[in-house]
Protein backbone atom coordinates (compact mmCIF):
# COMPACT_ATOMS: atom_id res chain seq x y z
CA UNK A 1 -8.66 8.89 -11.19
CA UNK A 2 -11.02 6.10 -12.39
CA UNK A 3 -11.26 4.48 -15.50
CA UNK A 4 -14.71 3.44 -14.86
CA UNK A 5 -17.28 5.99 -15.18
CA UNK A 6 -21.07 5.69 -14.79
CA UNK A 7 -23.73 8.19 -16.35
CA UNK A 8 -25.45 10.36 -13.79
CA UNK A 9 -23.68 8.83 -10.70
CA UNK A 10 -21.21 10.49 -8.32
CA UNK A 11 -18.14 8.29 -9.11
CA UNK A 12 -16.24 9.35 -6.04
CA UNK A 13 -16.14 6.20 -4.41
CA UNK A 14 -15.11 4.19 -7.18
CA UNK A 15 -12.34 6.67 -7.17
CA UNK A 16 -11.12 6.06 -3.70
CA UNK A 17 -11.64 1.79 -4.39
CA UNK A 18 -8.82 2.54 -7.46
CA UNK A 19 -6.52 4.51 -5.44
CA UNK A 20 -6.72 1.89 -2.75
CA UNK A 21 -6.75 -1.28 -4.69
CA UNK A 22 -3.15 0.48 -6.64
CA UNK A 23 -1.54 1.35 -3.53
CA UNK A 24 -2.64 -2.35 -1.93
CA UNK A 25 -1.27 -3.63 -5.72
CA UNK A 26 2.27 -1.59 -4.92
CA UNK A 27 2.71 -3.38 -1.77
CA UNK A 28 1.30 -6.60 -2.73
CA UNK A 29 4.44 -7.03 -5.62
CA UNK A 30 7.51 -7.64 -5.10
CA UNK A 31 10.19 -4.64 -5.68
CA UNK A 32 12.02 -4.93 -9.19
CA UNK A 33 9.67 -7.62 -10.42
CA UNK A 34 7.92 -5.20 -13.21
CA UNK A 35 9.54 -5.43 -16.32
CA UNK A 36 10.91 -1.47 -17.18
CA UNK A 37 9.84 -0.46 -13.97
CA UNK A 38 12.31 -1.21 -11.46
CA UNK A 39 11.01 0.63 -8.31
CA UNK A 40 7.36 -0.32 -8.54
CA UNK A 41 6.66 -2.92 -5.77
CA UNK A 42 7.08 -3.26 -2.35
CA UNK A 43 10.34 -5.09 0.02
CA UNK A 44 7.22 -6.49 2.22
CA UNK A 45 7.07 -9.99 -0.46
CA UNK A 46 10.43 -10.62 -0.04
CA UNK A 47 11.31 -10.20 3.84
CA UNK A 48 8.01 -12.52 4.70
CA UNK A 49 10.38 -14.90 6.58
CA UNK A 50 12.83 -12.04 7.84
CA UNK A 51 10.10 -10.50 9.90
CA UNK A 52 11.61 -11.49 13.19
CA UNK A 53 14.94 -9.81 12.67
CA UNK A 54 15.84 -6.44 14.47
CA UNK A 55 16.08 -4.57 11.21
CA UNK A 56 12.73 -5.37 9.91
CA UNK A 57 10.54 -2.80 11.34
CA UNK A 58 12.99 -0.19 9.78
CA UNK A 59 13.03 -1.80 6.55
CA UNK A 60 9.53 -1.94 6.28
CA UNK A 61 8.60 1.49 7.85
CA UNK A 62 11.05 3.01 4.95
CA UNK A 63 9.48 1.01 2.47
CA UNK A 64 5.90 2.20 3.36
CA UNK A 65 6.90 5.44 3.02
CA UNK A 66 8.45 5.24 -0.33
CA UNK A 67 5.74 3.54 -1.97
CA UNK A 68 3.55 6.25 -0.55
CA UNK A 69 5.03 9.26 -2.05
CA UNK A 70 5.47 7.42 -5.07
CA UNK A 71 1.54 7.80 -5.54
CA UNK A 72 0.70 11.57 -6.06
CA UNK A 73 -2.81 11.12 -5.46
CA UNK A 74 -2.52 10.77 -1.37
CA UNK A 75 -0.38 11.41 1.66
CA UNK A 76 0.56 9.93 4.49
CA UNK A 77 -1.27 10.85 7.86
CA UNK A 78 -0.66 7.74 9.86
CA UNK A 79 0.94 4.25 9.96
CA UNK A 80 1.08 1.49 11.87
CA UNK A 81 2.44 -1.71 10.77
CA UNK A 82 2.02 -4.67 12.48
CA UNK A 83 3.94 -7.78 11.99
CA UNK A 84 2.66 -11.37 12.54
CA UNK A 85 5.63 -13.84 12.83
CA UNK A 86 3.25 -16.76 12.86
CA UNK A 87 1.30 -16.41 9.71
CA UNK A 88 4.70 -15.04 8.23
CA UNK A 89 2.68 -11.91 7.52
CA UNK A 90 2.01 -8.19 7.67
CA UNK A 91 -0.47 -5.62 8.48
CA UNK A 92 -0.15 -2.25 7.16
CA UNK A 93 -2.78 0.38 8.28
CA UNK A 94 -2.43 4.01 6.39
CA UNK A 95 -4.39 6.98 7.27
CA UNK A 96 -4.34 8.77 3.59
CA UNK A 97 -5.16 12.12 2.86
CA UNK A 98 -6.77 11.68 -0.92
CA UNK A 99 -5.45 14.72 -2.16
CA UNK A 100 -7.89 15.83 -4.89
CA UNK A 101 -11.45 14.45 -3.43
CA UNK A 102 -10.06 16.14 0.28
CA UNK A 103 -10.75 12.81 1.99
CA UNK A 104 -9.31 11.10 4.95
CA UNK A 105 -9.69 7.56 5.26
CA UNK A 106 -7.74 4.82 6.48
CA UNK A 107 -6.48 2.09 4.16
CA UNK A 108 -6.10 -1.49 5.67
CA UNK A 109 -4.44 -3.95 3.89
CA UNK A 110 -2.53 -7.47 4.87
CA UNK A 111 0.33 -9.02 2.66
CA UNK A 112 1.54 -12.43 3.44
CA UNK A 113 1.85 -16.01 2.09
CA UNK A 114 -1.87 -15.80 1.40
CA UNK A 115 -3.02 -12.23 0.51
């Protein structure tokens, strides 16, 4: 996984710190906003100001679970997403399976006008 190795040391946590800080990348950029890569990013940018309509929570559960199995290196245990109309943002808690280092951690992560 990483691209940052050091001599001697176990490197497994540095591996878990990329997966995370990709998948928190994913969700932090905005869906078709990568040039050549059309279905890299996340909905969540965009419907900041739409999180009080009915449809939300269904937009952003699907969304969650795309960008998930888009990454081969976990799965999805768990989510809960939490939505704060106030702060016109959103919490998204996974609990990932990291497939290859057989660890199960949860992944907490906020995006919003200021993450």
């Amino acid at each position: 996984f990483s691209t940052t190795t050091t001599r001697g040391l176990d490197t497994a946590v540095h591996d878990i710190n990329l997966v995370n800080a990709d998948i928190a990348n994913r969700f932090n950029t905005p869906v078709r906003s990568r040039v050549g890569r059309a279905d890299f990013g996340s909905i969540i940018p965009l419907l900041l100001f739409e999180l009080g309509d009915p449809n939300t929570q269904a937009l952003l559960d699907a969304d969650v679970d795309r960008n998930i199995k888009a990454d081969p290196r976990v799965t999805l245990s768990d989510k809960i997403i939490k939505v704060n109309l106030d702060q016109h943002s959103v919490e998204v808690s996974l609990l990932l399976n990291y497939v290859e280092l057989a660890i199960t951690d949860w992944l907490v992560f906020t995006v919003g006008i200021r993450s």
